[in-house]
N, C-alpha and C. Protein backbone atom coordinates (compact mmCIF):
# COMPACT_ATOMS: atom_id res chain seq x y z
N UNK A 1 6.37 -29.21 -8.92
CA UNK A 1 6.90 -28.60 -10.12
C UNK A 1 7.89 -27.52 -9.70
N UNK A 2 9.39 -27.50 -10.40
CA UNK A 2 10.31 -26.59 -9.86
C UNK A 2 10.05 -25.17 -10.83
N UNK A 3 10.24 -24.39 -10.14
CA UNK A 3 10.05 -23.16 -10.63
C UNK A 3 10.46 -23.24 -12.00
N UNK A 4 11.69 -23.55 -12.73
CA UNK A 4 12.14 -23.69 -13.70
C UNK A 4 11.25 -24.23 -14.94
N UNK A 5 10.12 -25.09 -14.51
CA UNK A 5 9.44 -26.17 -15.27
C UNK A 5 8.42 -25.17 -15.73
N UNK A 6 8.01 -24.30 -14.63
CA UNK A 6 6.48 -23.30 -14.89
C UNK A 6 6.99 -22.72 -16.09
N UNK A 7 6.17 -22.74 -17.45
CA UNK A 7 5.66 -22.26 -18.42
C UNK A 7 5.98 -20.74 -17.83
N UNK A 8 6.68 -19.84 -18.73
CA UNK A 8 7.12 -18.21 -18.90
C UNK A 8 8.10 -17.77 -17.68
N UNK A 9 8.70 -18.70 -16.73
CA UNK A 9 9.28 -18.71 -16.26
C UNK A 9 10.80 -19.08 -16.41
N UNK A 10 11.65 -18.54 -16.07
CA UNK A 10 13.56 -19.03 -16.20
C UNK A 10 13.63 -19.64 -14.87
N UNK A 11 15.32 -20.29 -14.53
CA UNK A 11 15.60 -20.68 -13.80
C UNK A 11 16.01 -19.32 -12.73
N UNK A 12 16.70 -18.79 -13.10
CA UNK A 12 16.72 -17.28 -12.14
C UNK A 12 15.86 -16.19 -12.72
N UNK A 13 15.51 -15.85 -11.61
CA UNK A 13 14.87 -14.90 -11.59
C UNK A 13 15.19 -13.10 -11.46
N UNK A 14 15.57 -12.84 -12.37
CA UNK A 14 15.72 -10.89 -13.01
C UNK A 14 15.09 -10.27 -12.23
N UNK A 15 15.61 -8.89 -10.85
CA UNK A 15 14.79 -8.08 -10.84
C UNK A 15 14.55 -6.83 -11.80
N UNK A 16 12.76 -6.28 -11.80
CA UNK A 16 12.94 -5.58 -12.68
C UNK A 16 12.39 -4.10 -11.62
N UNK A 17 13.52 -3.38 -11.64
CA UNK A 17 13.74 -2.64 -11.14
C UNK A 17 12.45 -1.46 -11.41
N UNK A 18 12.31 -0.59 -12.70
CA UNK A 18 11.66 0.09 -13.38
C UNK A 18 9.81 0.03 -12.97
N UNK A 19 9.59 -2.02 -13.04
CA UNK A 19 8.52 -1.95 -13.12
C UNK A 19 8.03 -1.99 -11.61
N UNK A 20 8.97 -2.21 -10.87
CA UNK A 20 8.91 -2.38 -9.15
C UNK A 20 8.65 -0.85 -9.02
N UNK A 21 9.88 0.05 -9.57
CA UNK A 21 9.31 1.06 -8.92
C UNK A 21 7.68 1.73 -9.42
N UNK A 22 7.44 1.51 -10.80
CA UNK A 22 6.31 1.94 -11.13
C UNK A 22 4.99 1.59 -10.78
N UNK A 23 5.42 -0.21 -10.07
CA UNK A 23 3.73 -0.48 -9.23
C UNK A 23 3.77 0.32 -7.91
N UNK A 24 4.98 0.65 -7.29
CA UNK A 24 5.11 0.77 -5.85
C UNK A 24 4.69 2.33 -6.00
N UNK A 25 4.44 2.98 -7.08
CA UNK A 25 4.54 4.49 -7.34
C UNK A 25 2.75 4.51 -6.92
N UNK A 26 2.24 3.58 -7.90
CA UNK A 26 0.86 3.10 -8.01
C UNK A 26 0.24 3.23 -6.58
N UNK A 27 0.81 2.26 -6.38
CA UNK A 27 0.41 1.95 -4.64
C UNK A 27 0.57 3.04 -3.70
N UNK A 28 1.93 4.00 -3.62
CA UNK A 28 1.70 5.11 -3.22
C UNK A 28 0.91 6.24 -3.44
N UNK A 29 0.64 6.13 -4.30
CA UNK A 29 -0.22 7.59 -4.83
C UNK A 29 -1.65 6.88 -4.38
N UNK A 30 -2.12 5.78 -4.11
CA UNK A 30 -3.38 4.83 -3.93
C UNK A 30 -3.37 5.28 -2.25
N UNK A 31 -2.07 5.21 -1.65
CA UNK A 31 -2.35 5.20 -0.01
C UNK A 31 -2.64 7.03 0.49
N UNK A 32 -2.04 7.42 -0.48
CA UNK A 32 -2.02 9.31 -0.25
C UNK A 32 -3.33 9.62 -0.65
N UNK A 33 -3.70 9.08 -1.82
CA UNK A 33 -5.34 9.70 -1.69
C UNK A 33 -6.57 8.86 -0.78
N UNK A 34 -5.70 8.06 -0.12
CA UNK A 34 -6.54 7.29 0.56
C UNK A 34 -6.22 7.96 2.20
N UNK A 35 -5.31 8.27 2.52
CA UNK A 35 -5.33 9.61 3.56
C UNK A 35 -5.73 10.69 3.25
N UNK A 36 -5.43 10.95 2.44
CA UNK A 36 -6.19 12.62 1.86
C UNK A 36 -7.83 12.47 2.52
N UNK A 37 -8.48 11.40 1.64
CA UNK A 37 -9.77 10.80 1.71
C UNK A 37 -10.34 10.64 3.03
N UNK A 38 -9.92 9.79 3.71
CA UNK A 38 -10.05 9.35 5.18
C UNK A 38 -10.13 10.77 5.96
N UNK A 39 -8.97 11.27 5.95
CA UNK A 39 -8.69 12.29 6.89
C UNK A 39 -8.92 13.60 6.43
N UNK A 40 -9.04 13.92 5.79
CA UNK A 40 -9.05 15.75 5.37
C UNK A 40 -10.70 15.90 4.82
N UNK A 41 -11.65 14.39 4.58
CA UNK A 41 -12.44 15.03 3.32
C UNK A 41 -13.91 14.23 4.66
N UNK A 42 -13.63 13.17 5.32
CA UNK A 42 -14.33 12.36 5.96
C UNK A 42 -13.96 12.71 7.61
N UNK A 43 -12.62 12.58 8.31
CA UNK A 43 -12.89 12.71 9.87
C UNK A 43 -12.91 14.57 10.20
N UNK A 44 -12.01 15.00 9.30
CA UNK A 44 -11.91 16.39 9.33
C UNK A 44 -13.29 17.35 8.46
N UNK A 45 -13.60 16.62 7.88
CA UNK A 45 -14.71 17.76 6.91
C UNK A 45 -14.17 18.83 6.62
N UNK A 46 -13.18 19.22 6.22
CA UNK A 46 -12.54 20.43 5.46
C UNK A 46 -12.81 20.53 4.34
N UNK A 47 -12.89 19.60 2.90
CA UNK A 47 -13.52 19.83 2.22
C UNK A 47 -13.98 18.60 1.03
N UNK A 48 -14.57 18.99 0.42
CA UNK A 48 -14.48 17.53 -0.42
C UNK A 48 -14.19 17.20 -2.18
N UNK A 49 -13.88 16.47 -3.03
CA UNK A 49 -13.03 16.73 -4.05
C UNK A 49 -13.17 17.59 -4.70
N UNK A 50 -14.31 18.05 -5.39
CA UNK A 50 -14.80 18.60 -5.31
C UNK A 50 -15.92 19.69 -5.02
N UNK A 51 -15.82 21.09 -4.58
CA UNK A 51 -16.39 21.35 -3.66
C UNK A 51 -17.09 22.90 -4.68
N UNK A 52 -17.18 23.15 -5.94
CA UNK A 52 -17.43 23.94 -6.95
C UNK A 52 -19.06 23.71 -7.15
N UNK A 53 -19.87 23.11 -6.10
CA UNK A 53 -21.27 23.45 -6.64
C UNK A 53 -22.00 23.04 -5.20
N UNK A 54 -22.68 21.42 -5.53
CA UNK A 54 -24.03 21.28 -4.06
C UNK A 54 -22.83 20.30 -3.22
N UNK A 55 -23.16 20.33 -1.86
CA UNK A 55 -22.54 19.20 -1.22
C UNK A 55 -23.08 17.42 -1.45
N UNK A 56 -23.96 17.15 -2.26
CA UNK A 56 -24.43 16.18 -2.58
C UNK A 56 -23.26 15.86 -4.15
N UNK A 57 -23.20 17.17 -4.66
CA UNK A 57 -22.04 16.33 -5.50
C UNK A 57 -20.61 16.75 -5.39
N UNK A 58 -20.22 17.16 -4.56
CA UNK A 58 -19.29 17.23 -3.35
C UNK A 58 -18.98 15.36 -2.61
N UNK A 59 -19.90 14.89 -2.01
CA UNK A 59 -20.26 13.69 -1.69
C UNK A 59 -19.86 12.77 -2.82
N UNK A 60 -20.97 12.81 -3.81
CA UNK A 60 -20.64 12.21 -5.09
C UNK A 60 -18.94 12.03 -5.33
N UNK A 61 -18.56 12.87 -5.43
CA UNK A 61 -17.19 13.03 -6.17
C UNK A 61 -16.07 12.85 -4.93
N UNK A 62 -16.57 12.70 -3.72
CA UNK A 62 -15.75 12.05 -3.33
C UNK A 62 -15.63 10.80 -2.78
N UNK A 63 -17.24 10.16 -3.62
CA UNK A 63 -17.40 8.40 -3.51
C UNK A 63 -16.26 8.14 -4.73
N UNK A 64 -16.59 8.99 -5.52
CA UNK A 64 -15.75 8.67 -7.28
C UNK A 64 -14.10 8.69 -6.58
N UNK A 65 -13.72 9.74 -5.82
CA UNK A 65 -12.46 9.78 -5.42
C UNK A 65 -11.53 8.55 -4.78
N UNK A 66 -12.61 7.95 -3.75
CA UNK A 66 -11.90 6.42 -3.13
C UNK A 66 -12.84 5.70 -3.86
N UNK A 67 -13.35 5.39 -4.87
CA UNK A 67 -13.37 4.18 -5.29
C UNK A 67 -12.33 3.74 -6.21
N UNK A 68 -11.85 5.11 -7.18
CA UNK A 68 -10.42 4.95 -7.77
C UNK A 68 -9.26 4.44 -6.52
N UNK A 69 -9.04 5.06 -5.85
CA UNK A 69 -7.95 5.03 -4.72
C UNK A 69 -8.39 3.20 -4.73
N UNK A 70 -9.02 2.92 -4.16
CA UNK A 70 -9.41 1.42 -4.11
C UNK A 70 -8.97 0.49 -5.66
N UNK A 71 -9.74 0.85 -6.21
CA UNK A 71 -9.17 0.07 -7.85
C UNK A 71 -7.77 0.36 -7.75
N UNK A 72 -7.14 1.57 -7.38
CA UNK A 72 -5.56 1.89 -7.86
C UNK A 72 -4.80 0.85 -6.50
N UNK A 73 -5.15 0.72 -5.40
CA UNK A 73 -4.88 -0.10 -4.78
C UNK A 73 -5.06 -1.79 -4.41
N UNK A 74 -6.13 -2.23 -4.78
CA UNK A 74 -6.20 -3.42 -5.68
C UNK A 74 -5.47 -4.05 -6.82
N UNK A 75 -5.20 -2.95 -7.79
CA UNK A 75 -4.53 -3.06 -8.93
C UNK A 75 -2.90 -3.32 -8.60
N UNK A 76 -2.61 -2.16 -8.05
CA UNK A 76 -1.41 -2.54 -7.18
C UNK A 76 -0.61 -3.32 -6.77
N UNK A 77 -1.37 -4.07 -6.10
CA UNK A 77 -1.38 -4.90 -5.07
C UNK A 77 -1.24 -6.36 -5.68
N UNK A 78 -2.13 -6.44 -6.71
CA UNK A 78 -2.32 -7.62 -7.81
C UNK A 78 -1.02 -7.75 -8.62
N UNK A 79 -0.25 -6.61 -9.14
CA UNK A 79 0.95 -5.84 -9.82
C UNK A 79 2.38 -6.64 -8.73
N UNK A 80 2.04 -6.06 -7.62
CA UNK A 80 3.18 -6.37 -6.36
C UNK A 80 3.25 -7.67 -6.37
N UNK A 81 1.76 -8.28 -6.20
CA UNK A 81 2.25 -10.04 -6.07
C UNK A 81 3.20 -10.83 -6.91
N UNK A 82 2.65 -10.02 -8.79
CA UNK A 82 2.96 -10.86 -9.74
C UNK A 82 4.07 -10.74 -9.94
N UNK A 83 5.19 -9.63 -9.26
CA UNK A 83 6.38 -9.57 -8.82
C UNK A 83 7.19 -10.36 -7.82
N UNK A 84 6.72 -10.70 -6.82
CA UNK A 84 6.96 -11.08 -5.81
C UNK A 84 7.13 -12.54 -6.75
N UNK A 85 5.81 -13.02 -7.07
CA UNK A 85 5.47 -14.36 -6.87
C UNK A 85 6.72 -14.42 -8.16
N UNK A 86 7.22 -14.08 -9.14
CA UNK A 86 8.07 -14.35 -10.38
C UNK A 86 9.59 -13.76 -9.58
N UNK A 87 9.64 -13.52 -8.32
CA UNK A 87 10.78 -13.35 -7.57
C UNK A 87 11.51 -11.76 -8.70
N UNK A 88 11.07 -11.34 -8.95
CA UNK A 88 11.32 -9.73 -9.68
C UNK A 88 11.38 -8.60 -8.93
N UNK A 89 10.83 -8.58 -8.09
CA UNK A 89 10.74 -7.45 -7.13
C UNK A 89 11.49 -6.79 -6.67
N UNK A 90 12.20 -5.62 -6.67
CA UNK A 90 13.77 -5.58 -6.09
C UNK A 90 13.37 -4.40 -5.27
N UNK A 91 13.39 -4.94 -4.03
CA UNK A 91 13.00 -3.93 -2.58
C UNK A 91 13.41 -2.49 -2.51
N UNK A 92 14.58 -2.43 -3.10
CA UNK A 92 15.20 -1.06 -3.15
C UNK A 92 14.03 0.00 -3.80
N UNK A 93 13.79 -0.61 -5.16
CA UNK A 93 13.13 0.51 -6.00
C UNK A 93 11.82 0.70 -5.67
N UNK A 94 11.32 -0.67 -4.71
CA UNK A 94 9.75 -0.12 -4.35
C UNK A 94 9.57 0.57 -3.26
N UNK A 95 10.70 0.77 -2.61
CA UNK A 95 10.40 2.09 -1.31
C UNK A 95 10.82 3.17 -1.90
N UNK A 96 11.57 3.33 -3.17
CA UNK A 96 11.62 4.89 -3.61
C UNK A 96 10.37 5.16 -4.68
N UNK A 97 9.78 3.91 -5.36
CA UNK A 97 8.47 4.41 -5.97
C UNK A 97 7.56 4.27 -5.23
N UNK A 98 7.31 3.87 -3.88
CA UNK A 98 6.06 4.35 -2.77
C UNK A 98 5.90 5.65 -2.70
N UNK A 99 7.60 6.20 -2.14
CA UNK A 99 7.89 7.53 -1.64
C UNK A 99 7.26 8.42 -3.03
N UNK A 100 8.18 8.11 -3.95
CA UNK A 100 7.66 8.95 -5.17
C UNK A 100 6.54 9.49 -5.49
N UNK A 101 5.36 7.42 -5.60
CA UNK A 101 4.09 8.04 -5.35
C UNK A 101 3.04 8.81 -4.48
N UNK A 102 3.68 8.70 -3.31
CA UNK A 102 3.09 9.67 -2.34
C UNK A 102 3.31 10.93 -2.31
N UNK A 103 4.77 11.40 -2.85
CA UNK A 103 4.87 12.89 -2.77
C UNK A 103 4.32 13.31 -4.62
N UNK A 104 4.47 12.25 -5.37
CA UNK A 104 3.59 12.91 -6.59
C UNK A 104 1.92 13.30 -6.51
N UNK A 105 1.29 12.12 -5.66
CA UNK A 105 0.11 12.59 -5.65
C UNK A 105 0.20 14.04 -4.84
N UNK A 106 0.79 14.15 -3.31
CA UNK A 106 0.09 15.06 -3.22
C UNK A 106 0.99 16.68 -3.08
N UNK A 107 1.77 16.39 -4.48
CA UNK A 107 1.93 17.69 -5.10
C UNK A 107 0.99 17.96 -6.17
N UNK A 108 0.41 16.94 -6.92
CA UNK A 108 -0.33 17.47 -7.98
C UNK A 108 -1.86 17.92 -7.58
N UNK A 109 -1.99 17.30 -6.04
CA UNK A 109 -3.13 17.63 -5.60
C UNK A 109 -2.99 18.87 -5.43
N UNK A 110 -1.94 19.43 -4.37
CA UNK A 110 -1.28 21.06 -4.27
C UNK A 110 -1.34 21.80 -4.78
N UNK A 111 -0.68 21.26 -6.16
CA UNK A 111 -0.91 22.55 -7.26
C UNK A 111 -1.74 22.25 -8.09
N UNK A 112 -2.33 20.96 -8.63
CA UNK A 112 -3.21 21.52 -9.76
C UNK A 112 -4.33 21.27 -9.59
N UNK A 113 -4.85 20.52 -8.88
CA UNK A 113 -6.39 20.87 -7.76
C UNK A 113 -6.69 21.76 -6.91
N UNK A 114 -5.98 21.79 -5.99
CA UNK A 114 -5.94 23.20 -5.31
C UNK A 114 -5.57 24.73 -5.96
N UNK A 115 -4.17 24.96 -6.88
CA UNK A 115 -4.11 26.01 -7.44
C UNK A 115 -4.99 26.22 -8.73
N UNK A 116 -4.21 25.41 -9.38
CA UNK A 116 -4.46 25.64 -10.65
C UNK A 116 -6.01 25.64 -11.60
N UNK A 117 -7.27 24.28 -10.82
CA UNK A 117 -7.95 23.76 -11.38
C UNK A 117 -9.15 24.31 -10.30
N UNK A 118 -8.66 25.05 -9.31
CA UNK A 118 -9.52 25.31 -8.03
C UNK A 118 -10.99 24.15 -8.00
N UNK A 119 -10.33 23.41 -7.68
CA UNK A 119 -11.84 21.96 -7.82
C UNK A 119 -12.11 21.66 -6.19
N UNK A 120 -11.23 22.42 -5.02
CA UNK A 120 -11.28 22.24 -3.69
C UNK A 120 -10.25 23.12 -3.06
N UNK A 121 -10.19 23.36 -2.13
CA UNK A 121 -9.26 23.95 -0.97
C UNK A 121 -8.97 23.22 0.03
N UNK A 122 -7.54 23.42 0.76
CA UNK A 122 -7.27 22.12 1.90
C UNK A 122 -8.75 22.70 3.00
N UNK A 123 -8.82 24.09 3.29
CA UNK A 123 -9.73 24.20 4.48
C UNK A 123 -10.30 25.87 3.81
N UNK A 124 -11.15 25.95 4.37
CA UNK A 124 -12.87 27.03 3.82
C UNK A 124 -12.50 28.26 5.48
N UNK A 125 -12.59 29.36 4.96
CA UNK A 125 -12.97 30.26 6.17
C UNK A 125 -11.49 30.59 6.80
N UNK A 126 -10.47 30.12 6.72
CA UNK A 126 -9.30 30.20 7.21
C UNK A 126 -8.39 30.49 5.71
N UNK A 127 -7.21 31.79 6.62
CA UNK A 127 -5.95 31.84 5.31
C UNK A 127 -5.26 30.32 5.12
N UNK A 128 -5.28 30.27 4.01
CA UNK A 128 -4.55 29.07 3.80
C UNK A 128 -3.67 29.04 3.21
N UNK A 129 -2.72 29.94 3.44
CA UNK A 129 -1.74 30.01 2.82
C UNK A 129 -0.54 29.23 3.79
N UNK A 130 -0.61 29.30 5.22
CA UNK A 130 0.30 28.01 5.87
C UNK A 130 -0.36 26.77 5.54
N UNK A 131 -1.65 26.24 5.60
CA UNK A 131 -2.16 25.11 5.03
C UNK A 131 -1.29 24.73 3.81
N UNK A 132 -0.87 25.39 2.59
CA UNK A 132 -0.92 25.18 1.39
C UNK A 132 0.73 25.25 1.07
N UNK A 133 1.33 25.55 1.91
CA UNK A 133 2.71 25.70 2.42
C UNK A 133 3.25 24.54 3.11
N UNK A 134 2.56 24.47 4.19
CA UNK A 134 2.42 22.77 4.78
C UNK A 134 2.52 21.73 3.63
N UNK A 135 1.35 21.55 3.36
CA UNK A 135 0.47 20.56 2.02
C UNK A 135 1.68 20.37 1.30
N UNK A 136 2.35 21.47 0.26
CA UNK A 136 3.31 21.23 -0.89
C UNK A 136 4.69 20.81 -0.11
N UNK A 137 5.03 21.44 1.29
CA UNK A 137 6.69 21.28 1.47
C UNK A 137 6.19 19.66 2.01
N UNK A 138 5.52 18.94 2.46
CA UNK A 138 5.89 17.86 3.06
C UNK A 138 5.54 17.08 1.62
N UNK A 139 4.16 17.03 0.38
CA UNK A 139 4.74 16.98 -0.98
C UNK A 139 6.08 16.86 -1.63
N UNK A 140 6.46 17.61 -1.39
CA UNK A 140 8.13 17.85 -2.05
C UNK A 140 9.15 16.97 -1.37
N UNK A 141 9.03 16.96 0.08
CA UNK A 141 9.76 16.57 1.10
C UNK A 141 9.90 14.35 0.79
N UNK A 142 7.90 14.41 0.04
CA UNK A 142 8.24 13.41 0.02
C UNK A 142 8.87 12.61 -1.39
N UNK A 143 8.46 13.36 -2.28
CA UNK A 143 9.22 13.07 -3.73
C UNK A 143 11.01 13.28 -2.95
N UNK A 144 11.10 13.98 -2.69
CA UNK A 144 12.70 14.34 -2.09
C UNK A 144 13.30 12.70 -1.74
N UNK A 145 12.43 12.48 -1.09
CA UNK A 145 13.17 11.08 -0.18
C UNK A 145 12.78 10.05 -1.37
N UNK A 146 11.63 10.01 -1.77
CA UNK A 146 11.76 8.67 -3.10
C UNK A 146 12.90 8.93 -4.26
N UNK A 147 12.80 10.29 -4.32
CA UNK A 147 14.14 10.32 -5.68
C UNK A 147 15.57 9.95 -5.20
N UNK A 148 15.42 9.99 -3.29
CA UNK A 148 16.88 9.90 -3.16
C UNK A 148 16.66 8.35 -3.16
N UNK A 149 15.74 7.14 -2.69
CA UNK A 149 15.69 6.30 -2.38
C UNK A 149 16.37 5.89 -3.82
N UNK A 150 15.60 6.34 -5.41
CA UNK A 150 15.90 5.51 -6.10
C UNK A 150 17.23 5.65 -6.32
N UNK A 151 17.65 7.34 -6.70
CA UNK A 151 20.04 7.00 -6.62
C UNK A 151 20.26 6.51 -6.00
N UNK A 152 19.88 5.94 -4.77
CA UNK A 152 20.46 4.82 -4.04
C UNK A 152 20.39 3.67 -4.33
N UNK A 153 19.08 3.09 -4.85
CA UNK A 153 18.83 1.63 -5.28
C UNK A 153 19.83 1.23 -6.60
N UNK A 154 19.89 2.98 -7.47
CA UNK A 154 20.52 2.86 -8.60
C UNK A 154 22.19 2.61 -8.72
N UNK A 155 22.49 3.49 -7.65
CA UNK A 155 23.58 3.35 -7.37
C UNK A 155 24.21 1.81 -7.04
N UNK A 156 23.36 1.11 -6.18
CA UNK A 156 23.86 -0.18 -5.41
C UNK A 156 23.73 -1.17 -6.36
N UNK A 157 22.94 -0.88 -7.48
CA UNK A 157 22.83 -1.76 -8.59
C UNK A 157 24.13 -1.81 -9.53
N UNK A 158 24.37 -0.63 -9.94
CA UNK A 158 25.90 -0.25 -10.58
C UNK A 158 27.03 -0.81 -9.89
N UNK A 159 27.33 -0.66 -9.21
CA UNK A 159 28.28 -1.33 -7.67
C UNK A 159 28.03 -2.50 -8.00
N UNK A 160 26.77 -2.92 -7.49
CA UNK A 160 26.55 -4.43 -7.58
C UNK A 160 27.52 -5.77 -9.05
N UNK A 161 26.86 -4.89 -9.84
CA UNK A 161 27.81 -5.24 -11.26
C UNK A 161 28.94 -5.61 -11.59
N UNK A 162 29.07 -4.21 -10.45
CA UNK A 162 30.85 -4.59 -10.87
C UNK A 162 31.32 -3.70 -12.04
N UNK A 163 32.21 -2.92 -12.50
CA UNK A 163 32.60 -2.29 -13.93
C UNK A 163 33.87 -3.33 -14.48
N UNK A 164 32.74 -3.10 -16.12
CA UNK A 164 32.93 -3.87 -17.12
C UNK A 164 32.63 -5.36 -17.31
N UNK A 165 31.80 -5.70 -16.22
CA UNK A 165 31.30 -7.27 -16.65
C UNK A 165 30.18 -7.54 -17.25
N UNK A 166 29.96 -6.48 -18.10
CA UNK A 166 28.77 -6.97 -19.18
C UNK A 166 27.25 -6.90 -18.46
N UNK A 167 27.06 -6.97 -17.45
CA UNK A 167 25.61 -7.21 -17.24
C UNK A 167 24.63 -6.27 -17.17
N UNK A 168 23.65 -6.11 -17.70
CA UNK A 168 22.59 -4.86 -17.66
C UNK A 168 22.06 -5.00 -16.54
């Protein structure tokens, strides 16, 4: 059966830019709390998602923490194929919504878990104010590079077009 024949399918295939970047955002923010997780809360013991009462629900909440990370990466992943497999996928926008999602998660971890919502600290007993300086500039550093990834994808798309030949 030629692609054309499959039921909800066209003969060419549209990338969709928007939704590429928004699974790949998914998937990033899935791999950042899945380092966060791994490394800061499990090989490092610095602290755990929450860390506002017993270490048993400390523990707790940070089974709750990667089992989301897992569903959000599953989900993902399921998202990426159904792109791929409908030939939609447009490579450009999913390395600037990886980037995106990695420096979104862990700015919001930065500031509004760590500052704002105090539900944990990067590390206990030490100033953490280079910790937390660290934490947000490489945060920022990484939204920085996904926002540039996407004016670039955006850009090459415009170009691509051509001006004035009609095509969205």
């Amino acid at each position: 059966m030629t692609r054309a024949a499959r039921p909800g399918t066209s003969a060419v295939a549209r990338p969709e830019p928007r939704r590429t970047a928004a699974v790949c955002a998914l998937i990033g923010a899935a791999v950042m709390a899945a380092v966060d997780e791994i490394v800061f809360h499990q090989i490092l013991g610095w602290h755990h998602f929450y860390d506002r009462s017993t270490t048993g629900v400390g523990l707790l909440s940070d089974g709750l923490l990667h089992s989301a990370e897992l569903l959000a990466l599953v989900a993902g992943f399921f998202l990426h194929a159904d792109l791929r497999r409908r030939g939609s996928l447009d490579r450009a926008h999913a390395w600037a919504g990886f980037f995106l999602g990695l420096g979104a998660f862990q700015l919001f971890d930065g500031i509004v878990d760590h500052k704002l919502l105090r539900v944990h600290q990067i590390r206990y007993g030490v100033d953490v104010t280079p910790y937390d300086w660290a934490w947000n500039i490489a945060g920022l550093v990484l939204l920085l590079v996904g926002a540039g990834l996407a004016l670039r994808a955006r850009a090459r798309k415009g170009a691509a077009r051509g001006p004035g030949d009609g095509t969205p």
